[in-house]
C-alpha atoms as a PDB file:
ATOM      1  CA  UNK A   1     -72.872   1.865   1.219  1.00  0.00           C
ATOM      2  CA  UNK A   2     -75.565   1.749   4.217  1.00  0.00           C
ATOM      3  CA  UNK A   3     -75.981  -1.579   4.073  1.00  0.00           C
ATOM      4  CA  UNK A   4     -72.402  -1.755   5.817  1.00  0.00           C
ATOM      5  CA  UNK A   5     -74.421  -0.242   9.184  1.00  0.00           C
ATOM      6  CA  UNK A   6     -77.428  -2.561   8.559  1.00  0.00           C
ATOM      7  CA  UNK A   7     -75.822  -6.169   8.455  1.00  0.00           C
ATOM      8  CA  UNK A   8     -73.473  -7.834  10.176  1.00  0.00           C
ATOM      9  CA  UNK A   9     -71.037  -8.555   7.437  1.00  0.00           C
ATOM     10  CA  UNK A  10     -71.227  -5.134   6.651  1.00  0.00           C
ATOM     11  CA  UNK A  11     -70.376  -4.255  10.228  1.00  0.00           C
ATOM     12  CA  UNK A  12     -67.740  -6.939   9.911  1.00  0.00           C
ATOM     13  CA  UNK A  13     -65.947  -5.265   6.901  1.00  0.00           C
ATOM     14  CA  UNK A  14     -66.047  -1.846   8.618  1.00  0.00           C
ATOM     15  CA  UNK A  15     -64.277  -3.092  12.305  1.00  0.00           C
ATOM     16  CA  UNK A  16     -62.046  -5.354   9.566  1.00  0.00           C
ATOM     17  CA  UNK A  17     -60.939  -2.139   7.849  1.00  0.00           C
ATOM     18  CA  UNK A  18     -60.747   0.188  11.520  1.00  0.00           C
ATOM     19  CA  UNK A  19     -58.652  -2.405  12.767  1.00  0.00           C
ATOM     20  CA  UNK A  20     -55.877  -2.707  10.113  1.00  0.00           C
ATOM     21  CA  UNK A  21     -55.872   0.635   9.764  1.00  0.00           C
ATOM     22  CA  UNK A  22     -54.724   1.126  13.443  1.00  0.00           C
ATOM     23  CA  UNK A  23     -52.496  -2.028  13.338  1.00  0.00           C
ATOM     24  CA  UNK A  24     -50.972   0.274  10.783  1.00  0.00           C
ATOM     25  CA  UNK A  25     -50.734   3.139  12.295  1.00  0.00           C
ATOM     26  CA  UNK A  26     -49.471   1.363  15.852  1.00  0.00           C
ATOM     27  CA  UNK A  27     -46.558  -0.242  13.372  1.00  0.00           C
ATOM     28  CA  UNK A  28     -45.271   2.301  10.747  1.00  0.00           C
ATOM     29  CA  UNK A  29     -46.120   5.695  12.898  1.00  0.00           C
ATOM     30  CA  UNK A  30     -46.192   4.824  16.581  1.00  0.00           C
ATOM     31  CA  UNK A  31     -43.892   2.697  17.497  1.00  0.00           C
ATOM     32  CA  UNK A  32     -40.894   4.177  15.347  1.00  0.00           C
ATOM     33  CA  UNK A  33     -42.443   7.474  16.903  1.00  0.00           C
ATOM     34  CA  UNK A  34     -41.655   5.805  20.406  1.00  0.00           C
ATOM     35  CA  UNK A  35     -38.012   4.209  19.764  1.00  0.00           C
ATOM     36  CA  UNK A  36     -36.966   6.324  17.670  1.00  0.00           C
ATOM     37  CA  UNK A  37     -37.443  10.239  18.740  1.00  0.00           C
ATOM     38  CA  UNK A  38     -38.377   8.764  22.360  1.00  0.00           C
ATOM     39  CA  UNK A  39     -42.118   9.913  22.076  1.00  0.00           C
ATOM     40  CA  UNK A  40     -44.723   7.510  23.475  1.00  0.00           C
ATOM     41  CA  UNK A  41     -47.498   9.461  23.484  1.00  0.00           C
ATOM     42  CA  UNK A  42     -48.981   7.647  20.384  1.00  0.00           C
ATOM     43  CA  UNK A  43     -47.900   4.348  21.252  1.00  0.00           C
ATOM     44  CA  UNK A  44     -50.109   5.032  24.430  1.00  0.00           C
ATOM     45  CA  UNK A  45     -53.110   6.230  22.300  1.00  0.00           C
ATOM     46  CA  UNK A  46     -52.953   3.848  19.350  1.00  0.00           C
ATOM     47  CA  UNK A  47     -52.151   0.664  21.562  1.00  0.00           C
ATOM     48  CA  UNK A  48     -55.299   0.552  23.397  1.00  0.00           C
ATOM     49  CA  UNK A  49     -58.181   2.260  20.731  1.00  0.00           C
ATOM     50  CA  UNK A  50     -55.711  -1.017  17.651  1.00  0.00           C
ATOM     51  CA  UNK A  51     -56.625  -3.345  20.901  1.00  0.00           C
ATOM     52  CA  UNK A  52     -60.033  -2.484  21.050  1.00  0.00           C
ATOM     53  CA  UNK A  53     -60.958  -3.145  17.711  1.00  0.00           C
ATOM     54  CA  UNK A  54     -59.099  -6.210  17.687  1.00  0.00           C
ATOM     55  CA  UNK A  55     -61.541  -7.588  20.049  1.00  0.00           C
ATOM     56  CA  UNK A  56     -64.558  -6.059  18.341  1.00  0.00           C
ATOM     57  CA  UNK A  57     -63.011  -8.216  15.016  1.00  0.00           C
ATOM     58  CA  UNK A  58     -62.440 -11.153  16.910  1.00  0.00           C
ATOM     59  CA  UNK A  59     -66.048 -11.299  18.689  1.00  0.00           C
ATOM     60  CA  UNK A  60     -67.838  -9.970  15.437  1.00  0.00           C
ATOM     61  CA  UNK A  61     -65.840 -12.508  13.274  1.00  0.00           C
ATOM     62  CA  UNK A  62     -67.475 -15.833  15.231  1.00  0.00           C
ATOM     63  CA  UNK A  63     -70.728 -13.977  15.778  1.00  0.00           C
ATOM     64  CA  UNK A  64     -70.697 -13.709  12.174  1.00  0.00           C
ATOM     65  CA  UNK A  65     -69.525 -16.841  11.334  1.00  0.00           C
ATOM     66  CA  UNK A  66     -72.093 -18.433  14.060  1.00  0.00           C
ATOM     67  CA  UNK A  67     -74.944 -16.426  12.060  1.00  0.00           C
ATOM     68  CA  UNK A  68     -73.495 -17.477   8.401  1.00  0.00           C
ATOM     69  CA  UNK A  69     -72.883 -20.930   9.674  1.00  0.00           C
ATOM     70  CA  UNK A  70     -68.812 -20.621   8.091  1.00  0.00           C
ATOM     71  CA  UNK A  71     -67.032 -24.034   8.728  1.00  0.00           C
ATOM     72  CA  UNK A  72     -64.362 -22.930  11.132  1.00  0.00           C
ATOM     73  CA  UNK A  73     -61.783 -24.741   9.164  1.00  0.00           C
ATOM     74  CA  UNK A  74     -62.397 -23.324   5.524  1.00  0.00           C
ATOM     75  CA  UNK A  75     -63.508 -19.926   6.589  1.00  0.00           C
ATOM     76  CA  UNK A  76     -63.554 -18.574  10.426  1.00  0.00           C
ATOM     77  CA  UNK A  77     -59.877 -19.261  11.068  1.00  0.00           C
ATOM     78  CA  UNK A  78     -58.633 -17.614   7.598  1.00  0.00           C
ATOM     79  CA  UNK A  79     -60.535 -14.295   8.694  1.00  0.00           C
ATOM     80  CA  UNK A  80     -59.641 -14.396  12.272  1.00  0.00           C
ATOM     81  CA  UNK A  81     -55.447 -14.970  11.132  1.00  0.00           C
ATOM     82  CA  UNK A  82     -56.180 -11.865   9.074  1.00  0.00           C
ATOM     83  CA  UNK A  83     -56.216  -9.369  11.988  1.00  0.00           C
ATOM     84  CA  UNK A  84     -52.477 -10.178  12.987  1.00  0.00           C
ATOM     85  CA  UNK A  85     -51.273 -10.133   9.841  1.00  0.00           C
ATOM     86  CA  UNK A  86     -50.573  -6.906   8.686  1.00  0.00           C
ATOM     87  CA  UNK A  87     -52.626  -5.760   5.430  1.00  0.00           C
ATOM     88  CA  UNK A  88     -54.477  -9.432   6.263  1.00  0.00           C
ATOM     89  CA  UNK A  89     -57.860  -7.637   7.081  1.00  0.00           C
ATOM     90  CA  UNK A  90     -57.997  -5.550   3.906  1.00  0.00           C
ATOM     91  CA  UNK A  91     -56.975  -8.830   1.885  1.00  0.00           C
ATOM     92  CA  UNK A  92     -59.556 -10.757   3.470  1.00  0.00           C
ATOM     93  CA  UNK A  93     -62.625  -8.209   3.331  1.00  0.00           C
ATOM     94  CA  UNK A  94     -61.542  -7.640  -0.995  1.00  0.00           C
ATOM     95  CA  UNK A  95     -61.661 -12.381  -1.136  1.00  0.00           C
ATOM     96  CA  UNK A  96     -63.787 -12.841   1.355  1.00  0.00           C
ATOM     97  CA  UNK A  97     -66.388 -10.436   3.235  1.00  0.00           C
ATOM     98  CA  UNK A  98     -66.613  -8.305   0.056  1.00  0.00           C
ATOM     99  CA  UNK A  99     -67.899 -11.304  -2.061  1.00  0.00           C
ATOM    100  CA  UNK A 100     -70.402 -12.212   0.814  1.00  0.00           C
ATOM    101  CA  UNK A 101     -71.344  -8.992   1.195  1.00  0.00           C
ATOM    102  CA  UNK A 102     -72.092  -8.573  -2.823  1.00  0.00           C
ATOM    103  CA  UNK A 103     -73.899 -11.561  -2.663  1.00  0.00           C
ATOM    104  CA  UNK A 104     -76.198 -11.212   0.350  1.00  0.00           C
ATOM    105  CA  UNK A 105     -77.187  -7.960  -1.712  1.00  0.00           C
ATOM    106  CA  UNK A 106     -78.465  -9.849  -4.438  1.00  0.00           C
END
């Protein structure tokens, strides 16, 4: 578990994970929040901070795949789809970064 401060993968999997869960929270709580009881207070929290990390996933996915040397076609573009896909980042962390992750361990 403190290897996921110490590498970049690990790093990786943590924005991954930040980031889905605030695309989450932005979709099923916020924005229904917003529309529907006319309350945009969260919409005007969650938007920015689910922003943020998106960028933080974006720039840590190529760094990442710069330092791992990921084809762009086979790999990169698979994990950077995954952030605007809802549920995509936790999908690719458990068939992607996870098995990396395991393996960079060994």
């Amino acid at each position: 578990m403190n290897r996921i401060f110490t590498t970049r993968i690990g790093r990786l999997r943590l924005i991954a994970f930040l980031e889905g869960v605030s695309l989450l929270i932005l979709i099923a709580i916020a924005v229904p929040l917003k529309y529907i009881y006319n309350n945009p207070h969260w919409v005007k929290v969650m938007g920015p901070a689910h922003g943020l990390l998106f960028l933080l996933f974006v720039i840590s996915t190529l760094s990442v795949g710069v330092e791992y040397r990921w084809k762009f076609r086979t790999t990169t573009w698979k994990v950077l789809l995954a952030c605007i896909v809802p549920f995509g980042t936790f999908y690719i962390d458990k068939k992607i970064l996870a098995p990396m992750a395991r393996h960079q361990e060994a």
